[in-house]
C-alpha atoms as a PDB file:
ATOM      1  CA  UNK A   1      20.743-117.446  47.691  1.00  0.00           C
ATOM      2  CA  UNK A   2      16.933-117.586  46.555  1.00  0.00           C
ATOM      3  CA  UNK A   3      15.058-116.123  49.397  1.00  0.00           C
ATOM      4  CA  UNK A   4      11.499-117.870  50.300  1.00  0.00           C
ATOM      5  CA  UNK A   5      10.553-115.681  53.233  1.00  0.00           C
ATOM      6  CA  UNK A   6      11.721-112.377  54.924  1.00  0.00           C
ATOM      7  CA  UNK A   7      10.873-111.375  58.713  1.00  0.00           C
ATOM      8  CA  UNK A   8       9.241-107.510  58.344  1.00  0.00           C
ATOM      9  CA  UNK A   9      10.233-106.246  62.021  1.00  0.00           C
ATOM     10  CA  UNK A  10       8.284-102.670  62.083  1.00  0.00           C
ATOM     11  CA  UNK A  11       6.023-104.079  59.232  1.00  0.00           C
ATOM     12  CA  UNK A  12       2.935-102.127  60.789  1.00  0.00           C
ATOM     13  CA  UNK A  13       4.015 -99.131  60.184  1.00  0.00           C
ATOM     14  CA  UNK A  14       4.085 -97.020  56.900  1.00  0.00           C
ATOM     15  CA  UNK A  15       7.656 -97.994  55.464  1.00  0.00           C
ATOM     16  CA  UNK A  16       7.940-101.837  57.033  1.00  0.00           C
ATOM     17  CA  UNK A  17       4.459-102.323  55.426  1.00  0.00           C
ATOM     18  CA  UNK A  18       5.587-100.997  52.115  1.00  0.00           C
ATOM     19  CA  UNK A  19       8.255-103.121  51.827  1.00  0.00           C
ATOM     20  CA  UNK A  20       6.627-106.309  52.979  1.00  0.00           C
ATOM     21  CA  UNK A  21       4.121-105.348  50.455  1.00  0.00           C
ATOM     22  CA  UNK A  22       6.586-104.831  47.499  1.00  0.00           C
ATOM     23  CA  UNK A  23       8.423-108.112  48.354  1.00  0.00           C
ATOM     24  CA  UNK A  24       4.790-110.040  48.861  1.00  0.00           C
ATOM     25  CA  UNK A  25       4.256-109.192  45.263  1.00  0.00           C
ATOM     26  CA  UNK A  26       8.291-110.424  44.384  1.00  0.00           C
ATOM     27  CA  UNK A  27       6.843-113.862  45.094  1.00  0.00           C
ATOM     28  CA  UNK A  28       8.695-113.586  48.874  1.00  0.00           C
ATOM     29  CA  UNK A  29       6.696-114.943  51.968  1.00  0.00           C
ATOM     30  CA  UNK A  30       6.669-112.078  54.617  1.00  0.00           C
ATOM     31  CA  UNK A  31       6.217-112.357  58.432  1.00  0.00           C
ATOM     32  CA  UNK A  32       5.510-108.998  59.939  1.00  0.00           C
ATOM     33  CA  UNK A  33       6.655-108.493  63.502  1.00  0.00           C
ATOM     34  CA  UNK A  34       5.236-106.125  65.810  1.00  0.00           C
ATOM     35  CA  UNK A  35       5.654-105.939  69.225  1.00  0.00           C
ATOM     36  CA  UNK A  36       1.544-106.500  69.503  1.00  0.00           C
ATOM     37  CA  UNK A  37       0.390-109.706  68.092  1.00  0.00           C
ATOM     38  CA  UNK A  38      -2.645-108.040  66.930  1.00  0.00           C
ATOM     39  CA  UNK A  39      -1.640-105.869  65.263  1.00  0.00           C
ATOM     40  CA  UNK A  40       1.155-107.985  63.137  1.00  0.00           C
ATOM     41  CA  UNK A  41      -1.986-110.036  62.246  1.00  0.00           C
ATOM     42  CA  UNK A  42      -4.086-107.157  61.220  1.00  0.00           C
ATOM     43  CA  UNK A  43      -1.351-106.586  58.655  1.00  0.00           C
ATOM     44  CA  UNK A  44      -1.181-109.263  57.402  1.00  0.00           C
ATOM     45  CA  UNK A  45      -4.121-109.766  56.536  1.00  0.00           C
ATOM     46  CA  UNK A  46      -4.188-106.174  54.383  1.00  0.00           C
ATOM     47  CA  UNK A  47      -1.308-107.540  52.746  1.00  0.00           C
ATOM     48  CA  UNK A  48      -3.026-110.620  51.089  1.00  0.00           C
ATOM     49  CA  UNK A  49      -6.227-108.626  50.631  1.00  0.00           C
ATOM     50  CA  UNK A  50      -3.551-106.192  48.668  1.00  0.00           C
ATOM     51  CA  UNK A  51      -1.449-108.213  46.654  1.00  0.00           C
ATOM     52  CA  UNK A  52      -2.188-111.457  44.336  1.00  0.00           C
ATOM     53  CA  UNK A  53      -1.454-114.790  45.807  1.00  0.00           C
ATOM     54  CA  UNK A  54       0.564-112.780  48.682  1.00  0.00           C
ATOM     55  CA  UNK A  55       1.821-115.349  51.631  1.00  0.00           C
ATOM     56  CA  UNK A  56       1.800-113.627  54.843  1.00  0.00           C
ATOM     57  CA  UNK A  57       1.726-114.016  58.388  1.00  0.00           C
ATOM     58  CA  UNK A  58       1.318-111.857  61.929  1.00  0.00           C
ATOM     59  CA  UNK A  59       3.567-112.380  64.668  1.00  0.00           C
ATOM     60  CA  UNK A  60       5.094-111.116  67.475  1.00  0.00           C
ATOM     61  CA  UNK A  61       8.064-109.450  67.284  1.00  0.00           C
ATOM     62  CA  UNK A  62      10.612-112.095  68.741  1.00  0.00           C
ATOM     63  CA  UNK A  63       8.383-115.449  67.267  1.00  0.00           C
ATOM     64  CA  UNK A  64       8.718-113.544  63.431  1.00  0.00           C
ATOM     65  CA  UNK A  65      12.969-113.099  63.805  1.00  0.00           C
ATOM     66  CA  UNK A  66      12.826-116.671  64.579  1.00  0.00           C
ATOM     67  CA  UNK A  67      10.733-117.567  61.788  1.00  0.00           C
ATOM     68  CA  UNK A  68      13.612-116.750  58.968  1.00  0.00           C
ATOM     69  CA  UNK A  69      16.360-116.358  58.454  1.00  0.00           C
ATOM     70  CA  UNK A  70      16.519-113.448  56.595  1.00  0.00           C
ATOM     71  CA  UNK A  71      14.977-110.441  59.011  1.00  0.00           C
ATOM     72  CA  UNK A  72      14.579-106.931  57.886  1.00  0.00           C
ATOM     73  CA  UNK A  73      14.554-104.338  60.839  1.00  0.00           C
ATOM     74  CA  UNK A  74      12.203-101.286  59.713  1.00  0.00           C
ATOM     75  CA  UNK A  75      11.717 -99.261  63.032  1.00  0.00           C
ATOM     76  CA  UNK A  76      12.393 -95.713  64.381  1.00  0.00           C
ATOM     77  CA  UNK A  77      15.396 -94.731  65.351  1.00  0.00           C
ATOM     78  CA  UNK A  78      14.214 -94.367  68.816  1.00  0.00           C
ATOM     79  CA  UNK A  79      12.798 -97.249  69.356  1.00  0.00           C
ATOM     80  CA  UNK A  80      15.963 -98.933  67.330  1.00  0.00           C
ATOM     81  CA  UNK A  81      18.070-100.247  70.318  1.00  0.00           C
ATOM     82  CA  UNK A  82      15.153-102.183  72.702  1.00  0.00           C
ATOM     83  CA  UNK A  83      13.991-103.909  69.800  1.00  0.00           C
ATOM     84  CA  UNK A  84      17.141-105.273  68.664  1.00  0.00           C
ATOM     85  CA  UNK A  85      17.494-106.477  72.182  1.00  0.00           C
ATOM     86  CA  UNK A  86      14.421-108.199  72.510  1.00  0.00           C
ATOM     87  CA  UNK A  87      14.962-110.070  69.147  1.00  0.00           C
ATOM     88  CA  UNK A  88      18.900-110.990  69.288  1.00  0.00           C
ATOM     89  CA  UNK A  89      18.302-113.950  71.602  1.00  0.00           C
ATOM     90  CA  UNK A  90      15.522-115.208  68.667  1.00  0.00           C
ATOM     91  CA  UNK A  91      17.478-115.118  65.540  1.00  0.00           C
ATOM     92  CA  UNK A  92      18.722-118.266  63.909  1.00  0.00           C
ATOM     93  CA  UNK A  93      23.116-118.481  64.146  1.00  0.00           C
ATOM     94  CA  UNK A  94      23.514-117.753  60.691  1.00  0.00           C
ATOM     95  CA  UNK A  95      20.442-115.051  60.021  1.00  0.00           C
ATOM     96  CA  UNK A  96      21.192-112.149  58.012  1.00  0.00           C
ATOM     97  CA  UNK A  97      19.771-108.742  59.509  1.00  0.00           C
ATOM     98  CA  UNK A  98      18.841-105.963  57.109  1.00  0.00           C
ATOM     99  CA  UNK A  99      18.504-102.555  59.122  1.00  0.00           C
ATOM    100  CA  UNK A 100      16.552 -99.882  57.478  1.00  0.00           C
ATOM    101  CA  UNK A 101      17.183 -97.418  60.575  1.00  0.00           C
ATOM    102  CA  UNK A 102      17.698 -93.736  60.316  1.00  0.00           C
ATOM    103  CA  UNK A 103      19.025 -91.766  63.083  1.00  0.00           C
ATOM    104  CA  UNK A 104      16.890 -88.758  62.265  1.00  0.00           C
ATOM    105  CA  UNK A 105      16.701 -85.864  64.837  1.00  0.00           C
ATOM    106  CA  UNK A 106      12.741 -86.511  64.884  1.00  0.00           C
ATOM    107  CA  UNK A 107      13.398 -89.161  67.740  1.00  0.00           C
ATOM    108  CA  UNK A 108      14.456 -86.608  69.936  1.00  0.00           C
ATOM    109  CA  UNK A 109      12.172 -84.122  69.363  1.00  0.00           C
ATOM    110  CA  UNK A 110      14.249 -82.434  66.507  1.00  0.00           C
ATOM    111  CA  UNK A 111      13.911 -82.096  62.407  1.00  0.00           C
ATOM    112  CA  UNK A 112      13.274 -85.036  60.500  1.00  0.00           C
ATOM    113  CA  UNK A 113      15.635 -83.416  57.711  1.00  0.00           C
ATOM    114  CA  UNK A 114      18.308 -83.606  60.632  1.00  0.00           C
ATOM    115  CA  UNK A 115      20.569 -86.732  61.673  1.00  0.00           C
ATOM    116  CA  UNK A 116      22.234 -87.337  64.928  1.00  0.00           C
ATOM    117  CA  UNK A 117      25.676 -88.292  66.039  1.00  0.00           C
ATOM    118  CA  UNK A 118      25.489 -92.362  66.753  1.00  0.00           C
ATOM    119  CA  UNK A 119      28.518 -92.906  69.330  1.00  0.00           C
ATOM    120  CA  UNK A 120      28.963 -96.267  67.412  1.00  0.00           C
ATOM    121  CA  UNK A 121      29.443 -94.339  63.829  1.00  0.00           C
ATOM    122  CA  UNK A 122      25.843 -95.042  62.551  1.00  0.00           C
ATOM    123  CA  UNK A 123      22.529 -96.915  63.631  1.00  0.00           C
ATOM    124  CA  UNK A 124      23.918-100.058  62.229  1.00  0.00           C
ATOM    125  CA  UNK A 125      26.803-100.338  63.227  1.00  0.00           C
ATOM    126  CA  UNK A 126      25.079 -99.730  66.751  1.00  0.00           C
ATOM    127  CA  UNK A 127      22.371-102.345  65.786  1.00  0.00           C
ATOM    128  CA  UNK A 128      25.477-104.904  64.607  1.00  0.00           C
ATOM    129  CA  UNK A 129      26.775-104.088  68.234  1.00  0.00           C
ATOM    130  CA  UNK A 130      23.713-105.414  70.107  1.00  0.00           C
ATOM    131  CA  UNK A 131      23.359-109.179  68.054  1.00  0.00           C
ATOM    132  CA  UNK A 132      25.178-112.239  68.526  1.00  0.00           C
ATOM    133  CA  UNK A 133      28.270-113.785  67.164  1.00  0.00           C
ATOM    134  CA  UNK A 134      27.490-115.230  63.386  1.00  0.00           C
ATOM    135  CA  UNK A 135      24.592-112.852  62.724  1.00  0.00           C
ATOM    136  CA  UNK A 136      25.578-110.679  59.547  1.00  0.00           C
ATOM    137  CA  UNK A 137      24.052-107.379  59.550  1.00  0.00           C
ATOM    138  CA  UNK A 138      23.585-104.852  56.452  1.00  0.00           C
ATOM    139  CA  UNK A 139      22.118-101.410  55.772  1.00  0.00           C
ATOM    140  CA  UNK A 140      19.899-100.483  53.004  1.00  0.00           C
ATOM    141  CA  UNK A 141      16.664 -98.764  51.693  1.00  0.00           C
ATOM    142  CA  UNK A 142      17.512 -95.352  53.431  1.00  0.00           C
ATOM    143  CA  UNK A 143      16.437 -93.263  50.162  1.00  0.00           C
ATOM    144  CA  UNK A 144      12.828 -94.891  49.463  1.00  0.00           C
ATOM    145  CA  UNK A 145       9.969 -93.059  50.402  1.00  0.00           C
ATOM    146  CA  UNK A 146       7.602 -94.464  52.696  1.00  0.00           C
ATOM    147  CA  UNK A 147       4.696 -92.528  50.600  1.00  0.00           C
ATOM    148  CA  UNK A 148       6.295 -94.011  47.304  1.00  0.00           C
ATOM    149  CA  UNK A 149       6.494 -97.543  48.737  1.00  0.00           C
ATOM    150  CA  UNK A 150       2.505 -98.028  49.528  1.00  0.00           C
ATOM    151  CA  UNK A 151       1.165 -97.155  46.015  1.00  0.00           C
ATOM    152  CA  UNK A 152       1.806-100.372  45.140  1.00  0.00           C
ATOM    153  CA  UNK A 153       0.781 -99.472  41.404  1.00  0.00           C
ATOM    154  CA  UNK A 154       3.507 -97.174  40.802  1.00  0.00           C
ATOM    155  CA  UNK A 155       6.576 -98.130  40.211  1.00  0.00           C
ATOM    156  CA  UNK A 156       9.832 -97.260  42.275  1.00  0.00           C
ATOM    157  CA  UNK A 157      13.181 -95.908  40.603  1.00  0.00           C
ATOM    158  CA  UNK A 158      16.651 -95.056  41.930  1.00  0.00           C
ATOM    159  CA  UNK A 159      19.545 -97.092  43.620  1.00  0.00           C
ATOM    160  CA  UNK A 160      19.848 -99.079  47.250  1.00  0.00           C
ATOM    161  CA  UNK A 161      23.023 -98.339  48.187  1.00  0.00           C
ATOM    162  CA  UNK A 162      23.556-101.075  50.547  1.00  0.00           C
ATOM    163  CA  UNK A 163      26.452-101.029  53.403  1.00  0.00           C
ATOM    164  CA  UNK A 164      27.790-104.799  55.367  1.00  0.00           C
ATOM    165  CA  UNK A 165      29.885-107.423  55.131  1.00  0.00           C
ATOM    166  CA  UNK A 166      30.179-109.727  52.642  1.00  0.00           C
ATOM    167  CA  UNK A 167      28.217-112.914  53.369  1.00  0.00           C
ATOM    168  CA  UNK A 168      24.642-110.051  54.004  1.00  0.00           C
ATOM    169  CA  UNK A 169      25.318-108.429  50.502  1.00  0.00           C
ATOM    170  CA  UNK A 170      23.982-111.167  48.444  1.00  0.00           C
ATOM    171  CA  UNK A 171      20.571-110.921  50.395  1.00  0.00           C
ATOM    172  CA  UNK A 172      20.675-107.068  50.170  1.00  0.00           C
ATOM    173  CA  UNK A 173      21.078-107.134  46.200  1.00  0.00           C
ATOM    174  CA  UNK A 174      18.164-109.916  46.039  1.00  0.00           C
ATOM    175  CA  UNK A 175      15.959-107.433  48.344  1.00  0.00           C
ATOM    176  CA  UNK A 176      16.682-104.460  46.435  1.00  0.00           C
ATOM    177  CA  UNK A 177      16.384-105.943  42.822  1.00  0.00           C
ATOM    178  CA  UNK A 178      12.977-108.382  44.043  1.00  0.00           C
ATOM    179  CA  UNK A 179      11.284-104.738  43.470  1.00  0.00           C
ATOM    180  CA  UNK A 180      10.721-103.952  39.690  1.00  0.00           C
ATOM    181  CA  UNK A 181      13.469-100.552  38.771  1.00  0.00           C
ATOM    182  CA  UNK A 182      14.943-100.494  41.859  1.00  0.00           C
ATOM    183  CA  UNK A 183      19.009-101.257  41.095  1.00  0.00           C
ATOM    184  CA  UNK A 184      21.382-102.958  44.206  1.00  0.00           C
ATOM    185  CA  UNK A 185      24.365-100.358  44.557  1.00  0.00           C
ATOM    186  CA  UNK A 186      26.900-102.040  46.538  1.00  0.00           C
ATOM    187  CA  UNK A 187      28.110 -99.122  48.777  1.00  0.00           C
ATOM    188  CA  UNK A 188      30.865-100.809  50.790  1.00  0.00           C
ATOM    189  CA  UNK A 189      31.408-102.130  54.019  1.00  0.00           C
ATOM    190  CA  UNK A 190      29.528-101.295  57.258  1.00  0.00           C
ATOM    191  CA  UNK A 191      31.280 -98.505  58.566  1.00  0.00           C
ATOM    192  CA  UNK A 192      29.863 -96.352  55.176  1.00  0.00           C
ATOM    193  CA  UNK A 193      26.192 -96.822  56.536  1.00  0.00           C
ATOM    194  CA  UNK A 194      27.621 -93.496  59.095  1.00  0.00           C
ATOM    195  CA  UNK A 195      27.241 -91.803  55.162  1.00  0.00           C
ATOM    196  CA  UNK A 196      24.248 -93.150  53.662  1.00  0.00           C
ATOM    197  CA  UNK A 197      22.076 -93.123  56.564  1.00  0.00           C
ATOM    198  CA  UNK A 198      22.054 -89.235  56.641  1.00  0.00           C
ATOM    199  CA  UNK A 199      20.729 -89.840  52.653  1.00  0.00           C
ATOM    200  CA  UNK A 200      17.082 -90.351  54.478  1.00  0.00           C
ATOM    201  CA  UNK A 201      17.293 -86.755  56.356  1.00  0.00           C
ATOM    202  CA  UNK A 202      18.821 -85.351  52.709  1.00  0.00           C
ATOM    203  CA  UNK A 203      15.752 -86.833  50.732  1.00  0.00           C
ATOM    204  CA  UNK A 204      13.088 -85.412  53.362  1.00  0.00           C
ATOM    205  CA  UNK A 205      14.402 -81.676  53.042  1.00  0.00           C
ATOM    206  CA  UNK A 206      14.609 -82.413  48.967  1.00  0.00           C
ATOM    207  CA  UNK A 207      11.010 -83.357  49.198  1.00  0.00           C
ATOM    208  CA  UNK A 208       9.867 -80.711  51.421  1.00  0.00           C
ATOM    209  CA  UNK A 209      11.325 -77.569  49.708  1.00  0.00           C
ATOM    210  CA  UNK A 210      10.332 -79.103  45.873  1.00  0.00           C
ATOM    211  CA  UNK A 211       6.839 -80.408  46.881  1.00  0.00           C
ATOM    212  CA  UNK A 212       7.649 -83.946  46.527  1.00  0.00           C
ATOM    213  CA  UNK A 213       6.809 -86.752  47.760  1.00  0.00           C
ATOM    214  CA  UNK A 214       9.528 -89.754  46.547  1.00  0.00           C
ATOM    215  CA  UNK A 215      12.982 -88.363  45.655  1.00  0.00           C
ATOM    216  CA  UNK A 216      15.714 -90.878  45.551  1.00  0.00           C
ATOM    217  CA  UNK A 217      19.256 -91.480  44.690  1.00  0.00           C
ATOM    218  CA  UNK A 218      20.482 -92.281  41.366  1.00  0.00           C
ATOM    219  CA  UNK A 219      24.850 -93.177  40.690  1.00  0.00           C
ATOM    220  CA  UNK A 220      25.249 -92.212  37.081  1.00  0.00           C
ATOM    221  CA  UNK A 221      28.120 -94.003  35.550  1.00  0.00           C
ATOM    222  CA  UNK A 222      27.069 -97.590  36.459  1.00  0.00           C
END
């Protein structure tokens, strides 16, 4: 499928934004949810200010995963479950739903470089849990760097390894390859996410002890 327009849920804060940014610039209409309409608006506006001939618009969290049908969830961990409520009534019957969530220790009060135990396996499989029947749900973008995705004149390298079933991975491959160097790893089916979601806590030790600020993931032998 040729995507026109991706929902940004979380797309006011430093990762969302990045990516909303990156796929502004892909050619890819973005709607960035927050759950103030202010401040979904405010972001918007930085985006077209940003990026050449970028299509954007602010919305409220539910009105932007009704306005496509392709919705990207980009929130904390903590705040992972009440948002996916407040939006599964909104989605369309045959959206797909790309969450970006990492259970990270942070949302406790614990190390970001931790994870934590998800009764449901992983974040989304608990997110896939809380939407209705038809909605396809995939994981992906766990080993970009928030830092690395707002400096929108560098480029990005490394792989998306991308977790779901089979009718989301065609929108997670165009997602992953509408940003220049990044390459779509397809990483299996939605019970894996329980293994790549921990790659976020990996990458922000990696970072920490080298002085880095964007280490990824790279599968040699592809």
């Amino acid at each position: 499928m040729a995507i026109d327009r991706v929902a940004v849920i979380g797309g006011t804060g430093a990762e969302g934004f990045g990516l909303a940014c990156r796929w502004a610039a892909a050619g890819i209409e973005v709607v960035i949810g927050s759950r103030a309409q202010e401040r979904a608006t405010e972001a918007a506006a930085r985006i077209t200010a940003t990026v050449a001939e970028a299509r954007a618009e602010g919305l409220a969290n539910a009105d932007a995963a009704a306005a496509a049908d392709v919705v990207a969830v980009v929130v904390p961990f903590a705040g992972q479950a009440a948002i996916y409520k407040s939006i599964a009534g909104h989605l369309g019957p045959e959206a797909v739903v790309v969450d970006c969530t990492a259970p990270l220790a942070a949302a406790v009060g614990g190390r970001a470089a931790r994870v934590l135990g998800i009764w449901e396996g992983s974040a989304a499989q608990q997110a896939a849990a809380l939407l209705p029947e038809g909605v396809s749900l995939g994981a992906a973008f766990h080993s970009l760097a928030a830092s690395s995705l707002g400096k929108l004149d560098t480029d990005l390298e490394g792989d998306v390894l991308a977790c779901g079933p089979k009718a989301a991975k065609p929108v997670l491959k165009e997602l992953a390859e509408a940003i220049p160097k990044l390459r779509y790893v397809d990483a299996g089916p939605l019970e894996n996410a329980r293994l790549v979601e921990p790659l976020t806590a990996l990458l922000i030790g990696i970072n920490r002890r080298y002085k880095l600020e964007g280490a990824g993931i790279k599968i040699t032998g592809l």
